[in-house]
PDB file of N, CA and C in Angstrom:
ATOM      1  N   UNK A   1      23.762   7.846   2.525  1.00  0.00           N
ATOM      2  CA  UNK A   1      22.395   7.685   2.095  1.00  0.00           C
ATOM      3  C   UNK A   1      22.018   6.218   2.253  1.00  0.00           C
ATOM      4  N   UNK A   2      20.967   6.198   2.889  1.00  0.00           N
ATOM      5  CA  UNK A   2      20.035   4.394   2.933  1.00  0.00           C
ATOM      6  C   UNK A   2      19.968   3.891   1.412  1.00  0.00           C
ATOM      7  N   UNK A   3      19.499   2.724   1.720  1.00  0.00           N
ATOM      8  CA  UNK A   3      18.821   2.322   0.512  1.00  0.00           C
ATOM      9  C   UNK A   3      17.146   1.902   0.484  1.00  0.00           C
ATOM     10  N   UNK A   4      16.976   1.468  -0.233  1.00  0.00           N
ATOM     11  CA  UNK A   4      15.548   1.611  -0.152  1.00  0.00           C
ATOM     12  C   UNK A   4      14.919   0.560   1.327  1.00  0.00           C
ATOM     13  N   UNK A   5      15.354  -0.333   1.569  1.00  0.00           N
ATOM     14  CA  UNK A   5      15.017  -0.953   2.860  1.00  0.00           C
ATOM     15  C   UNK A   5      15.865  -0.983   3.942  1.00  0.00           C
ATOM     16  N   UNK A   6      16.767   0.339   3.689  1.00  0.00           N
ATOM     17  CA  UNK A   6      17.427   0.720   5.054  1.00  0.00           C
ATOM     18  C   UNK A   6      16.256   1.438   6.116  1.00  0.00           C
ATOM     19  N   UNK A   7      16.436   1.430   7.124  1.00  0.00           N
ATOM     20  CA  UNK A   7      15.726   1.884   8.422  1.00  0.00           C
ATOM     21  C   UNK A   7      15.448   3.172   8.312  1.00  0.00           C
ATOM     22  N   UNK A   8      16.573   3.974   7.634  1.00  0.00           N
ATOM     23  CA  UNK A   8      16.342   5.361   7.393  1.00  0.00           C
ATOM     24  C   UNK A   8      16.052   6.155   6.217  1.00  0.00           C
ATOM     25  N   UNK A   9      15.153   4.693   5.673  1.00  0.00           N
ATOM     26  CA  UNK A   9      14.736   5.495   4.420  1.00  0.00           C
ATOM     27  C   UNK A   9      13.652   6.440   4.395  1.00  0.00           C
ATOM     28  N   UNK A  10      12.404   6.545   5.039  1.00  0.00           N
ATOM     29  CA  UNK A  10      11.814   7.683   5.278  1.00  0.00           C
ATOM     30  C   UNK A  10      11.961   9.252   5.593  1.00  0.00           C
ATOM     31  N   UNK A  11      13.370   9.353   6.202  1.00  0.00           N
ATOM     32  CA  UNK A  11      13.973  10.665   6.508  1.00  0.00           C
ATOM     33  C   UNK A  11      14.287  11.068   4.626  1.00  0.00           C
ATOM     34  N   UNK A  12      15.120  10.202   3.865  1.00  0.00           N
ATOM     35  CA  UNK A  12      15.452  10.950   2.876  1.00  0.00           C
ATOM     36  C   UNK A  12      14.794  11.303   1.780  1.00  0.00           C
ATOM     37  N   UNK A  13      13.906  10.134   1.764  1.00  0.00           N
ATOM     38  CA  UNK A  13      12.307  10.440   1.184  1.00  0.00           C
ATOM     39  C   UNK A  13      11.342  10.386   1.541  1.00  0.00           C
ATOM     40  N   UNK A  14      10.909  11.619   1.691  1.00  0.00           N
ATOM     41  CA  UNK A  14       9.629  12.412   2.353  1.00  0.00           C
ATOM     42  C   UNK A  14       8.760  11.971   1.363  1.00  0.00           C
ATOM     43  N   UNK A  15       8.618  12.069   0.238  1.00  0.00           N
ATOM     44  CA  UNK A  15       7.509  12.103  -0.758  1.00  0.00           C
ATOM     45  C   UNK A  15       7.366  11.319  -1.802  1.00  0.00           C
ATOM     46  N   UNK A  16       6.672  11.054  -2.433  1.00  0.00           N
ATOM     47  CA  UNK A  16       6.351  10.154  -4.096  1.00  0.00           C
ATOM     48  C   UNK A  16       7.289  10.910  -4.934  1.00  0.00           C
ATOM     49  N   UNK A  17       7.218  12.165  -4.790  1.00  0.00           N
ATOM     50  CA  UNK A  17       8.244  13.071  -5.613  1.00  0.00           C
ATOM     51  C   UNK A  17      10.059  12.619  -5.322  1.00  0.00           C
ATOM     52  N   UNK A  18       9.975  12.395  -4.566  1.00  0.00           N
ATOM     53  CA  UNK A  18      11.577  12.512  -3.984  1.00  0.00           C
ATOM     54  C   UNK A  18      11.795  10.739  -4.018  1.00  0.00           C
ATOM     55  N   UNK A  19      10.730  10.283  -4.072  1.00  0.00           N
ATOM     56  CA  UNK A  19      11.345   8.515  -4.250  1.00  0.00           C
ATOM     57  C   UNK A  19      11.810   8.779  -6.199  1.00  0.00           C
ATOM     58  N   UNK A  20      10.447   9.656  -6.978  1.00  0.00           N
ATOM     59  CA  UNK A  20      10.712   9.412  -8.074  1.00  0.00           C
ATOM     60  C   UNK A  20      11.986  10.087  -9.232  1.00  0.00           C
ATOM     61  N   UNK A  21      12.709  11.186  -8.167  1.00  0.00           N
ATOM     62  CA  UNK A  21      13.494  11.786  -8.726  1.00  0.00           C
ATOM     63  C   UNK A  21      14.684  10.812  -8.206  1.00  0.00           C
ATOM     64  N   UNK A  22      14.533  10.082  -6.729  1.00  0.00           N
ATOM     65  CA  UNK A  22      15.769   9.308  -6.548  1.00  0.00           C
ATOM     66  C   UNK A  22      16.003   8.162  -7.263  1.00  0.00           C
ATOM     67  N   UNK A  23      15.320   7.378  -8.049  1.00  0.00           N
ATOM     68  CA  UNK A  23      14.873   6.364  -8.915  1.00  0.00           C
ATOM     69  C   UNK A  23      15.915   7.362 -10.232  1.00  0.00           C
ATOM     70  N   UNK A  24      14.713   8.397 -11.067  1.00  0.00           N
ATOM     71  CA  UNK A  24      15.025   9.054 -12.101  1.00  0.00           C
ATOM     72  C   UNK A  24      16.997   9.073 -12.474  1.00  0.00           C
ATOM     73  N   UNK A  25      17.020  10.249 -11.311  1.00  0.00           N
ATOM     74  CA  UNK A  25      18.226  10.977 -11.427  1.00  0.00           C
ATOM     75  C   UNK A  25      19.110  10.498 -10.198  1.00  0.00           C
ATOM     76  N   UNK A  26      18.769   9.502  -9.567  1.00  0.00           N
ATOM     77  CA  UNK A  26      19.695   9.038  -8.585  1.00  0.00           C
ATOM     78  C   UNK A  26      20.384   9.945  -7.518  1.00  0.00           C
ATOM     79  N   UNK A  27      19.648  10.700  -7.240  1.00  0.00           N
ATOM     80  CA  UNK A  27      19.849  12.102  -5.740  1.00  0.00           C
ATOM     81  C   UNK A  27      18.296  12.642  -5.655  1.00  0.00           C
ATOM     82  N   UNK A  28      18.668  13.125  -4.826  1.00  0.00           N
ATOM     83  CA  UNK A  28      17.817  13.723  -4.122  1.00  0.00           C
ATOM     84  C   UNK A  28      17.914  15.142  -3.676  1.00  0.00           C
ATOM     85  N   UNK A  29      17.105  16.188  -4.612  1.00  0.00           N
ATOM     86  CA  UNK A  29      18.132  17.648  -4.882  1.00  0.00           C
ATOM     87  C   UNK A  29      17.879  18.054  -3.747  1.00  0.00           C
ATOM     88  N   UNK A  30      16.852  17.545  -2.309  1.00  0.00           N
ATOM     89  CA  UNK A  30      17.040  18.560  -1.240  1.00  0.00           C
ATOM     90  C   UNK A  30      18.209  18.556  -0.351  1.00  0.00           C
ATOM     91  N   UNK A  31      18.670  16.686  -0.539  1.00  0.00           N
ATOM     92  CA  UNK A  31      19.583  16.514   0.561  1.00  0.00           C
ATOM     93  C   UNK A  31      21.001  17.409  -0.513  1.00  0.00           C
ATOM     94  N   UNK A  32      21.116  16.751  -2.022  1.00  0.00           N
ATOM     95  CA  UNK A  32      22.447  17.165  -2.799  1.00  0.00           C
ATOM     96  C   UNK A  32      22.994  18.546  -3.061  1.00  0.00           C
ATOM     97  N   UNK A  33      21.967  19.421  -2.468  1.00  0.00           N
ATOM     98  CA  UNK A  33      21.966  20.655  -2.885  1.00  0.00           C
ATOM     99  C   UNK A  33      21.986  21.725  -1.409  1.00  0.00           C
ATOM    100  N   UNK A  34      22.181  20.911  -0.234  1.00  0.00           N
ATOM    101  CA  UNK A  34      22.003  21.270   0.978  1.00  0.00           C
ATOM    102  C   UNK A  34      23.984  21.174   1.536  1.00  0.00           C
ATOM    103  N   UNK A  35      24.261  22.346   1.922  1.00  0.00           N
ATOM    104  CA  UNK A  35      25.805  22.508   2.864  1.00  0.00           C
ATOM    105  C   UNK A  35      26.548  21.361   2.965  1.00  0.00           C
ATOM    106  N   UNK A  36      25.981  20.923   3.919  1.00  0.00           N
ATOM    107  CA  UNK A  36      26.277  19.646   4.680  1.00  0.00           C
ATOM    108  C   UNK A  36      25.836  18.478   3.863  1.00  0.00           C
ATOM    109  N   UNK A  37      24.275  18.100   3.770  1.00  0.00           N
ATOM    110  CA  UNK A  37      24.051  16.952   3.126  1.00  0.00           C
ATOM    111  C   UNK A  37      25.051  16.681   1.778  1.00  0.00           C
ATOM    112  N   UNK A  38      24.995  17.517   0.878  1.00  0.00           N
ATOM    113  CA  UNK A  38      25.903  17.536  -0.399  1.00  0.00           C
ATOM    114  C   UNK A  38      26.950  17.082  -0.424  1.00  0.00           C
ATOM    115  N   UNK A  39      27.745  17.418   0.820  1.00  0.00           N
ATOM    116  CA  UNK A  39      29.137  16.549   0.336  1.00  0.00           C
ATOM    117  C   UNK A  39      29.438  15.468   1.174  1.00  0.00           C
ATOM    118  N   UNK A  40      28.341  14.909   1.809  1.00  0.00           N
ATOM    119  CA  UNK A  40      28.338  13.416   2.049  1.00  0.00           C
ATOM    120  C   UNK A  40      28.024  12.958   0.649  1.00  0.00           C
ATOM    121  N   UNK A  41      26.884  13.653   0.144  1.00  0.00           N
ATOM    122  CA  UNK A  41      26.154  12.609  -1.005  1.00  0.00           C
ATOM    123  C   UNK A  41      27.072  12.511  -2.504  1.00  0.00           C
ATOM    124  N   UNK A  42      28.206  13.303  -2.479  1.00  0.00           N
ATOM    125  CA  UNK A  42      29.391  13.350  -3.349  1.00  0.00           C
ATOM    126  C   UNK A  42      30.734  12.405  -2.656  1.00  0.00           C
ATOM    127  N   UNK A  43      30.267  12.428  -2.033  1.00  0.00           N
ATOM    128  CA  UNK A  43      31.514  11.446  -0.932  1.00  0.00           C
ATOM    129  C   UNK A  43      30.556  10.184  -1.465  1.00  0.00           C
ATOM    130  N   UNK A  44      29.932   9.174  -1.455  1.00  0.00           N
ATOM    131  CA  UNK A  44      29.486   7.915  -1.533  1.00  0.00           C
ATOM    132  C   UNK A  44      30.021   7.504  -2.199  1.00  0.00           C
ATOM    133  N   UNK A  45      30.888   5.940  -1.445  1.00  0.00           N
ATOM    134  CA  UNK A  45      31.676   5.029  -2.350  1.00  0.00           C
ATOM    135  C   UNK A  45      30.414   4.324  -3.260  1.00  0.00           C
ATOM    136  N   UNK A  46      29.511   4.277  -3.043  1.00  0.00           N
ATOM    137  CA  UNK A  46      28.658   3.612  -3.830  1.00  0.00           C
ATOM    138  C   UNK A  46      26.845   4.430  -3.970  1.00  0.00           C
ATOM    139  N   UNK A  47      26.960   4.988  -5.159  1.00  0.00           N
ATOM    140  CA  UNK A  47      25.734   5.611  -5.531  1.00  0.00           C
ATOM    141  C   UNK A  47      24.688   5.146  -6.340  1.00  0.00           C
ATOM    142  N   UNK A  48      23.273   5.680  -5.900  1.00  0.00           N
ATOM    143  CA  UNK A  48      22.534   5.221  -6.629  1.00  0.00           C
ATOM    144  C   UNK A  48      22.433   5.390  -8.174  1.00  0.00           C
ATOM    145  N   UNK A  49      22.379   4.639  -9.170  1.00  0.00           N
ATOM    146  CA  UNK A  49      22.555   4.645 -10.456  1.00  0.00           C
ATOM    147  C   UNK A  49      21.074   5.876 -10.777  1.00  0.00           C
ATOM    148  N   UNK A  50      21.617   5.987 -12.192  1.00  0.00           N
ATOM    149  CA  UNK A  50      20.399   7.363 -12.392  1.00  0.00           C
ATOM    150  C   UNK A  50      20.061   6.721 -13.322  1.00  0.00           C
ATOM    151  N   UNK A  51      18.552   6.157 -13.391  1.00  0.00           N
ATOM    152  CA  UNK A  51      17.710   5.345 -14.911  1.00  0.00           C
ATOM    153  C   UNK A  51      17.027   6.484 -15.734  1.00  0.00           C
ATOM    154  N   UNK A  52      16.930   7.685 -15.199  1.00  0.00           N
ATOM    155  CA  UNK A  52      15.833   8.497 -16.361  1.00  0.00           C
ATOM    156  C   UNK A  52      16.667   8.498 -18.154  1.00  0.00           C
ATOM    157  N   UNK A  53      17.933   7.731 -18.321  1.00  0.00           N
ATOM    158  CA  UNK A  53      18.110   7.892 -19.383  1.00  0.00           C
ATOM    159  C   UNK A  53      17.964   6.427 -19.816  1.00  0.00           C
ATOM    160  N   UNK A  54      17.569   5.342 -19.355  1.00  0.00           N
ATOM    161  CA  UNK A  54      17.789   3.832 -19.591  1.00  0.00           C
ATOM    162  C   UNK A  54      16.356   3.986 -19.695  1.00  0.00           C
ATOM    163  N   UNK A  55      15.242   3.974 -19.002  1.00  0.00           N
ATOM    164  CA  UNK A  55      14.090   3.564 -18.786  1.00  0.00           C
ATOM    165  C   UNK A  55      12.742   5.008 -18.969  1.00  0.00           C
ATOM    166  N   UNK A  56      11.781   4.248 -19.754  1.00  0.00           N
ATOM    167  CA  UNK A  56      10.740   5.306 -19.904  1.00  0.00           C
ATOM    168  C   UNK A  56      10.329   5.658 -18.628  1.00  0.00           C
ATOM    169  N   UNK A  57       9.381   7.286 -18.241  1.00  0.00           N
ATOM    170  CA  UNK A  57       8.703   7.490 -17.039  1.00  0.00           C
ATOM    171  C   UNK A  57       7.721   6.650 -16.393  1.00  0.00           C
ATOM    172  N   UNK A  58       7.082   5.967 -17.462  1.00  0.00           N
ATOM    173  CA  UNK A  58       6.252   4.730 -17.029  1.00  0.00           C
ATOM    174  C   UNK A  58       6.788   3.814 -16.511  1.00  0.00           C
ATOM    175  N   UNK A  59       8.546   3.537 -16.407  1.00  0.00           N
ATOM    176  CA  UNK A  59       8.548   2.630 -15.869  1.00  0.00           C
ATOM    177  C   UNK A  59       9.260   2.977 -14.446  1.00  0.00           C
ATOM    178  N   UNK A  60       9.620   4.501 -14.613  1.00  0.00           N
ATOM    179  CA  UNK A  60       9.917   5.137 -13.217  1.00  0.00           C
ATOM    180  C   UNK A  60       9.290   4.531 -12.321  1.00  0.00           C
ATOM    181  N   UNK A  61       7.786   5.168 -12.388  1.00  0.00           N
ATOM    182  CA  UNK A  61       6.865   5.113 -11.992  1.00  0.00           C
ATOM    183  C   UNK A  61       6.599   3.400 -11.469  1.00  0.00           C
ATOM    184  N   UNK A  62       6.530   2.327 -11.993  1.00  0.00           N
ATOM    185  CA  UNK A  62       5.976   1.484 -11.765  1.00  0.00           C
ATOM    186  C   UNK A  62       7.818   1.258 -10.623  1.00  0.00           C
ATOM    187  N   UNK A  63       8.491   1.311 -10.686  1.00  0.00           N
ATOM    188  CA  UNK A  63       9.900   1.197  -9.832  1.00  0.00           C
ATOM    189  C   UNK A  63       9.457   1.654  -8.760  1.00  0.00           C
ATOM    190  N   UNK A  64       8.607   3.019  -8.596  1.00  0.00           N
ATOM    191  CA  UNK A  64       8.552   3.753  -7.500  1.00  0.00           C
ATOM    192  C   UNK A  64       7.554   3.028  -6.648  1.00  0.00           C
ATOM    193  N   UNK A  65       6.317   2.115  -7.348  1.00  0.00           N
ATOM    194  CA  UNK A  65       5.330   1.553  -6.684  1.00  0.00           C
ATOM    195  C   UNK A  65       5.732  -0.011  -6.347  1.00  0.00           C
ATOM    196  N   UNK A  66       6.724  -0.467  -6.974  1.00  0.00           N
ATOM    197  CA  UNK A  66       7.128  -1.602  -6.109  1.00  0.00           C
ATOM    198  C   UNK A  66       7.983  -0.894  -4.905  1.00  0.00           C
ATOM    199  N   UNK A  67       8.725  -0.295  -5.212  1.00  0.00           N
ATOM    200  CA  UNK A  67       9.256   0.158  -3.295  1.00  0.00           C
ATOM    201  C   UNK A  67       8.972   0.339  -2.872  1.00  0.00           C
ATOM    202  N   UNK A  68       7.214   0.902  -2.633  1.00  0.00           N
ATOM    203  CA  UNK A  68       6.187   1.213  -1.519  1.00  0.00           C
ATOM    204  C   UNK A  68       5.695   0.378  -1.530  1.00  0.00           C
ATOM    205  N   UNK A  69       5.172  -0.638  -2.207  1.00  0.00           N
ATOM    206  CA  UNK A  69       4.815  -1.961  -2.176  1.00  0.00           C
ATOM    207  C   UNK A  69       6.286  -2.901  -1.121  1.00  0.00           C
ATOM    208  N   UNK A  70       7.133  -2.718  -1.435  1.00  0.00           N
ATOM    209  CA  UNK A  70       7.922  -3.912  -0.482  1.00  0.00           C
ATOM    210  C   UNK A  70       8.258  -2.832   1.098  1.00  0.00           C
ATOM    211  N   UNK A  71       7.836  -1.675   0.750  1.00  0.00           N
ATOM    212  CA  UNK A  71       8.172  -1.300   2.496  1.00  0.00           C
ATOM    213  C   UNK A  71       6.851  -0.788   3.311  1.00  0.00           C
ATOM    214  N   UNK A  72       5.719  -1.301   2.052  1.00  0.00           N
ATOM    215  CA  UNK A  72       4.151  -1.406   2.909  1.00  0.00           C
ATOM    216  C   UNK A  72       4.543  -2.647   3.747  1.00  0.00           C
ATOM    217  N   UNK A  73       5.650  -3.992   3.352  1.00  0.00           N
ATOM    218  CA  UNK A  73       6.115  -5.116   4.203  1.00  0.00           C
ATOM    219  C   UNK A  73       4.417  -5.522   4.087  1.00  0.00           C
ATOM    220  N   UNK A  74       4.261  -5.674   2.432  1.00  0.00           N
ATOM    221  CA  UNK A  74       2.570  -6.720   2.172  1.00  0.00           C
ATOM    222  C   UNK A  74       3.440  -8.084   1.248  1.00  0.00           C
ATOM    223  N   UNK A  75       4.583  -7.286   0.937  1.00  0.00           N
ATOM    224  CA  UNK A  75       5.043  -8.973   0.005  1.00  0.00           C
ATOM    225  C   UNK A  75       5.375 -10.281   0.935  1.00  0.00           C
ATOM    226  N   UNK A  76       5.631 -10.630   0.263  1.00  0.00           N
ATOM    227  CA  UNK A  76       6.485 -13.026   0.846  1.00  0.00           C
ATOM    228  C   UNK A  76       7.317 -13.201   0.195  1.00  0.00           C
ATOM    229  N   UNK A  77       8.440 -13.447   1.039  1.00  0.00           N
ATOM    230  CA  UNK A  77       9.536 -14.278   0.239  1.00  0.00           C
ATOM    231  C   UNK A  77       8.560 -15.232  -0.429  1.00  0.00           C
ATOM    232  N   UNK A  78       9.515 -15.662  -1.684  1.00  0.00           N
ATOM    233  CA  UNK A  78       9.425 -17.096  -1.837  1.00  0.00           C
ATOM    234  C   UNK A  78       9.866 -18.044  -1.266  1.00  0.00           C
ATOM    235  N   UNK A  79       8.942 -19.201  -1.178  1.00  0.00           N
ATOM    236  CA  UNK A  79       9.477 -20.563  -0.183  1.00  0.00           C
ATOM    237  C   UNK A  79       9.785 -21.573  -1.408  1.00  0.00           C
ATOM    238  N   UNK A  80      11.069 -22.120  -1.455  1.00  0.00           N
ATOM    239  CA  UNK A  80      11.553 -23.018  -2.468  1.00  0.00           C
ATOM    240  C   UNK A  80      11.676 -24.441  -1.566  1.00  0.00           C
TER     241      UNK A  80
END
């Protein structure tokens, strides 16, 4: 699985829904629940952490709109 500014992040999230359940619950039930996809996504030496128990939905939500915000590619580094 990409990460959020891997190249192939659009294939694994198709939707606002599927960024916010990968945020939430850290998978993505079409790929985790699919033959093949599933036991790559159980194989990952390194997985995405699951916040729906750390963080309110409001702040899902605002998580989900900075990652479309940094792969609209409208932000700037900072220059120090």
């Amino acid at each position: 699985m990409t990460g959020f500014w891997g190249a192939d992040f659009d294939e694994p999230v198709r939707s606002e829904d599927e960024l916010r359940s990968w945020i939430a619950r850290g998978e993505l039930a079409r790929v985790a629940e699919h033959p093949i996809g599933g036991r790559f996504f159980k194989r990952q030496a390194i997985r995405m952490p699951a916040f729906q128990r750390f963080v309110p939905e409001m702040d899902v939500d605002a998580l989900a709109a900075y990652v479309r915000w940094i792969r609209a590619g409208t932000w700037r580094p900072l220059i120090r």
